[in-house]
Protein backbone atom coordinates (compact mmCIF):
# COMPACT_ATOMS: atom_id res chain seq x y z
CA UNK A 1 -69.11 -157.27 198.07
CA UNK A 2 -72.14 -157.44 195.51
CA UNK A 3 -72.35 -155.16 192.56
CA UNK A 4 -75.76 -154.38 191.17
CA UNK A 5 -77.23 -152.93 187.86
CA UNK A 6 -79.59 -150.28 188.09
CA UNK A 7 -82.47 -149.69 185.73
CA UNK A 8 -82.67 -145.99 185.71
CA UNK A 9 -85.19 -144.13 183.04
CA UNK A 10 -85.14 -147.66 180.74
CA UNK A 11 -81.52 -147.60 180.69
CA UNK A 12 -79.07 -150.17 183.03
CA UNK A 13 -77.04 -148.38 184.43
CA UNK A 14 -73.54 -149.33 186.41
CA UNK A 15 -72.55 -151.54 188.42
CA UNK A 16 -72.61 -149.53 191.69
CA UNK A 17 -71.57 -150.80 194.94
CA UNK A 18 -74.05 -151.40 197.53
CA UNK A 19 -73.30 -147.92 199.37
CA UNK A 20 -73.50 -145.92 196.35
CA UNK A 21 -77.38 -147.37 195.09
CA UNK A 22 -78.91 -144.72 196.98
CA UNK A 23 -76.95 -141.87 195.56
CA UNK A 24 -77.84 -142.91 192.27
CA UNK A 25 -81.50 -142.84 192.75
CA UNK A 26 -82.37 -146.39 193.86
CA UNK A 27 -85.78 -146.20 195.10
CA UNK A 28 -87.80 -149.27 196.92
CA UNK A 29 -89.19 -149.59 192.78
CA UNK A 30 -86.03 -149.26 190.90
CA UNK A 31 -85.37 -152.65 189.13
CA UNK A 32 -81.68 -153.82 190.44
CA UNK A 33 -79.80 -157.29 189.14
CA UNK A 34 -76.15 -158.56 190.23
CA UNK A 35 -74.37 -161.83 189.40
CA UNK A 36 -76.55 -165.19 190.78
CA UNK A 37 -79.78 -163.24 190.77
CA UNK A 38 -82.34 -164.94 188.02
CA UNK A 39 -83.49 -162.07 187.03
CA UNK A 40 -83.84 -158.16 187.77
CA UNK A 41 -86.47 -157.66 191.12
CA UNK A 42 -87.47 -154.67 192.78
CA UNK A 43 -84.75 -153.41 194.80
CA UNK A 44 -87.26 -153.61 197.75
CA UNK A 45 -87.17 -157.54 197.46
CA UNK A 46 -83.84 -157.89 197.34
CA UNK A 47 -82.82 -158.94 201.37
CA UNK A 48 -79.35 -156.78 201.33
CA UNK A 49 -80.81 -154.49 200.13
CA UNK A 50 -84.70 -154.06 202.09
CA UNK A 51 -83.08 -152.77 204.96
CA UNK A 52 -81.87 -149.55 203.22
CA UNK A 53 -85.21 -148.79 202.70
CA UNK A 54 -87.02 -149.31 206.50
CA UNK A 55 -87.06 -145.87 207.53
CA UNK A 56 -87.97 -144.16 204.13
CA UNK A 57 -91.26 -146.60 203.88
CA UNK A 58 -94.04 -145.54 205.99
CA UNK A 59 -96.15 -148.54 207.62
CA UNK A 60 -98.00 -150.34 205.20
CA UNK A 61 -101.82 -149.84 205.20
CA UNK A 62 -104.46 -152.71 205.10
CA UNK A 63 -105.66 -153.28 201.82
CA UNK A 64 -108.96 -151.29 201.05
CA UNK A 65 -112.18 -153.41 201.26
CA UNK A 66 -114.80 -152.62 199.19
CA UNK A 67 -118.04 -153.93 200.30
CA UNK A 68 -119.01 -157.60 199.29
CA UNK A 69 -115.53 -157.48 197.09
CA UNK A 70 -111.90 -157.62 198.21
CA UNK A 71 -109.90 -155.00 196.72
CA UNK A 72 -107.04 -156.94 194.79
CA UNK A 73 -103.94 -154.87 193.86
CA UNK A 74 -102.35 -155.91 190.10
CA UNK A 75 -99.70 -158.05 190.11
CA UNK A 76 -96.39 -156.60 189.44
CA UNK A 77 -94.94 -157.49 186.06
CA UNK A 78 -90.88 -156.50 185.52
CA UNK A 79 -90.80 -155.63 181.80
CA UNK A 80 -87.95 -157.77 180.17
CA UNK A 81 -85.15 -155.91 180.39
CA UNK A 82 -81.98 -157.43 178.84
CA UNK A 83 -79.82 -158.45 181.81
CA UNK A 84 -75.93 -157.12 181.67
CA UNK A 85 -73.00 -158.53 179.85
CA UNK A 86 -73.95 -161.80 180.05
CA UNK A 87 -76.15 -162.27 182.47
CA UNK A 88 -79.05 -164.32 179.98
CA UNK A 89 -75.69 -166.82 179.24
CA UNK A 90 -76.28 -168.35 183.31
CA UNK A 91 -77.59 -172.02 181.88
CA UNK A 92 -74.01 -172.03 179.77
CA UNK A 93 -71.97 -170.63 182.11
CA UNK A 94 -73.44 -173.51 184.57
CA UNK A 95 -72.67 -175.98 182.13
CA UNK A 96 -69.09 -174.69 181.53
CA UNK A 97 -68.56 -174.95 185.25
CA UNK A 98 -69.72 -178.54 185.67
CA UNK A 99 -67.94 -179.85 182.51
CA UNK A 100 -64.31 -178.33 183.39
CA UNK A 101 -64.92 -177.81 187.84
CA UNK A 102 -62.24 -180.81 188.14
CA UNK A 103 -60.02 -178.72 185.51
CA UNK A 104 -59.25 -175.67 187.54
CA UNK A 105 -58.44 -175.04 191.13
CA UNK A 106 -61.53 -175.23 193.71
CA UNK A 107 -60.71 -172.18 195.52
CA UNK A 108 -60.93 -170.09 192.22
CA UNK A 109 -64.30 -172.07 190.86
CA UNK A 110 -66.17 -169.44 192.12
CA UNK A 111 -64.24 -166.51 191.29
CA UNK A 112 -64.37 -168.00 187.25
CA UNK A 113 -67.77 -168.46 187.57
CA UNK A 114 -68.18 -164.78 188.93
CA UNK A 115 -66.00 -163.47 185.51
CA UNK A 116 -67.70 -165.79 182.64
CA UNK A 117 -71.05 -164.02 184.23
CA UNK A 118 -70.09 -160.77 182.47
CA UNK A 119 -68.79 -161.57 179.46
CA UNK A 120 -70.60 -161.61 176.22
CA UNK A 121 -71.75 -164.40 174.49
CA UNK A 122 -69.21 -165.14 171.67
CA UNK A 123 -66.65 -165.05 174.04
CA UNK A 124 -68.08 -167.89 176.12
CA UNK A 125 -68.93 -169.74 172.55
CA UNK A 126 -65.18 -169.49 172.07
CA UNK A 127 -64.12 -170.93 175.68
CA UNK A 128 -66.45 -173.74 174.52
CA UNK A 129 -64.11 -174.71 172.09
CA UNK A 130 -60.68 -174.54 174.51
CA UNK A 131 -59.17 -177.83 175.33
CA UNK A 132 -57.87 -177.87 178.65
CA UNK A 133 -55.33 -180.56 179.98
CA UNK A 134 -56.45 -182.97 182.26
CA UNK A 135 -55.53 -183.77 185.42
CA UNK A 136 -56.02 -186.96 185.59
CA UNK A 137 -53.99 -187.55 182.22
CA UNK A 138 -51.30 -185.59 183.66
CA UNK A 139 -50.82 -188.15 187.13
CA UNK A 140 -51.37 -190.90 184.97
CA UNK A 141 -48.21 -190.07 182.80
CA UNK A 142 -46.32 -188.81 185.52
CA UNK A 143 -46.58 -192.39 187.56
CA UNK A 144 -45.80 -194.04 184.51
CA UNK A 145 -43.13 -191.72 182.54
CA UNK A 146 -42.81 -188.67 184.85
CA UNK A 147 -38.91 -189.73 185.04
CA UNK A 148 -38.65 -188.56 181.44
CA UNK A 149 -40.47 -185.55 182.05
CA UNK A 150 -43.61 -186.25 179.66
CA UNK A 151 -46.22 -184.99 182.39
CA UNK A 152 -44.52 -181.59 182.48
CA UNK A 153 -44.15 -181.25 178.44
CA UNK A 154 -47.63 -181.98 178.87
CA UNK A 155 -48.88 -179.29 180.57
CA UNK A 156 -46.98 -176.61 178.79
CA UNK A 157 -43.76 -176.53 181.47
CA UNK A 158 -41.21 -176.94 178.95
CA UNK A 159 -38.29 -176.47 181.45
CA UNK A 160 -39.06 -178.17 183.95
CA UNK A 161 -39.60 -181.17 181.45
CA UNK A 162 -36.08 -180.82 179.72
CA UNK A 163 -34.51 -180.73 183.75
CA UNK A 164 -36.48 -184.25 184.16
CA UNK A 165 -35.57 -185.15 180.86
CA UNK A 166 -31.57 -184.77 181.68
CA UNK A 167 -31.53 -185.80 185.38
CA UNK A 168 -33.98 -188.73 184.95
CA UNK A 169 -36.32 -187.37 186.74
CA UNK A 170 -34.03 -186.04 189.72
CA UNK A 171 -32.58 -189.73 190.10
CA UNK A 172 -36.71 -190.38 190.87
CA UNK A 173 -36.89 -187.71 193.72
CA UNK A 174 -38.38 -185.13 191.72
CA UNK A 175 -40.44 -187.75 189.43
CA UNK A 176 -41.54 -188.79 193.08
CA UNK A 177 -42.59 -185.43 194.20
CA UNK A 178 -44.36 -184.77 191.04
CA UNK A 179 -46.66 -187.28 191.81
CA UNK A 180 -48.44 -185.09 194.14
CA UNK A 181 -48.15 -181.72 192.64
CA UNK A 182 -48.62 -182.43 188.95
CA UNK A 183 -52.36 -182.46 189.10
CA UNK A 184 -52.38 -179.00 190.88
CA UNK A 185 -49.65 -177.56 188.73
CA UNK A 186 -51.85 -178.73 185.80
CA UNK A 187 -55.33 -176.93 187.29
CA UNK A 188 -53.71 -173.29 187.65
CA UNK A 189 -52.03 -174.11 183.64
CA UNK A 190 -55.23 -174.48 182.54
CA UNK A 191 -56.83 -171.46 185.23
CA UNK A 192 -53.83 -169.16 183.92
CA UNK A 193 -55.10 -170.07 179.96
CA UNK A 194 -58.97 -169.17 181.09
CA UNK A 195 -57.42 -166.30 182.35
CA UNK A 196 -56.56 -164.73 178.99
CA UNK A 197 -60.16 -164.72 177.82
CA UNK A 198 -61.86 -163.54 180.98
């Protein structure tokens, strides 16, 4: 479930769950922002959140017209708040994301982009700089040397490389075998060393 900031007296304040906006003085006005949203909106716009708000809004009234001259209500300006933990760093985040998506596990693609969202910004400068193991490098040795346990020094699995090392590769069953999991195994290595910074 969604958690959004609340501005509340020029402070942010949060995050709350969706049940608890209301107890902390949401109003259809109050400025909200959560993960994926561009930028902060009146809680009012937000769709899961409008409905909370249908029977505390009385019908809306034409607009008054003066004679000659349409009455024209100002348009609403959000004042630039700075959004949470992070939340300005969405073009690099994106960019993280489609540089290292074939690096990491699909299922979790979202949940990483989810976390990188709230951290701050020298932290992401710092994942920048990681160099994660790929993939492809890792099938590519284990087709070719995987019997002598290369692929899994590789990718950090020091163990399991010696075992390959001294059986030859499991007499070529395992060397076999890890021609279908050693790209996998290699995406949650590199998902477990993201992990540590986010």
């Amino acid at each position: 479930m969604a958690q959004y900031y609340l501005e509340k007296n020029g402070q942010q304040a949060g995050p709350f769950e969706v049940n608890q906006l209301l107890a902390n003085g949401m109003t259809p006005e109050s400025l909200v922002w959560t993960a994926g949203m561009a930028g902060w909106m009146r809680a009012a716009e937000v769709a899961e959140l409008a409905p909370m708000f249908a029977q505390q809004m009385p019908p809306q009234q034409p607009p008054y017209q003066a004679p000659y001259q349409q009455y024209q209500q100002p348009v609403y300006q959000a004042p630039a708040y700075q959004q949470p933990m992070g939340g300005g760093n969405k073009q690099k985040v994106d960019m993280f994301i489609m540089t290292n998506r074939d690096n990491f596990p699909q299922e979790r693609l979202a949940y990483i982009q989810e976390r990188l969202m709230m951290v701050d910004e020298n932290t992401l400068n710092s994942l920048s700089m990681l160099q994660f193991k790929s993939p492809m490098t890792a099938l590519l040795l284990s087709i070719f040397v995987g019997s002598l346990g290369v692929d899994r020094f590789f990718i950090g699995d020091t163990g399991m490389g010696i075992g390959k090392l001294l059986t030859a590769g499991g007499c070529g069953v395992w060397a076999i075998i890890d021609w279908f999991l050693i790209q996998n195994a290699t995406r949650e290595k590199n998902y477990q060393m993201l992990s540590a910074y986010i």
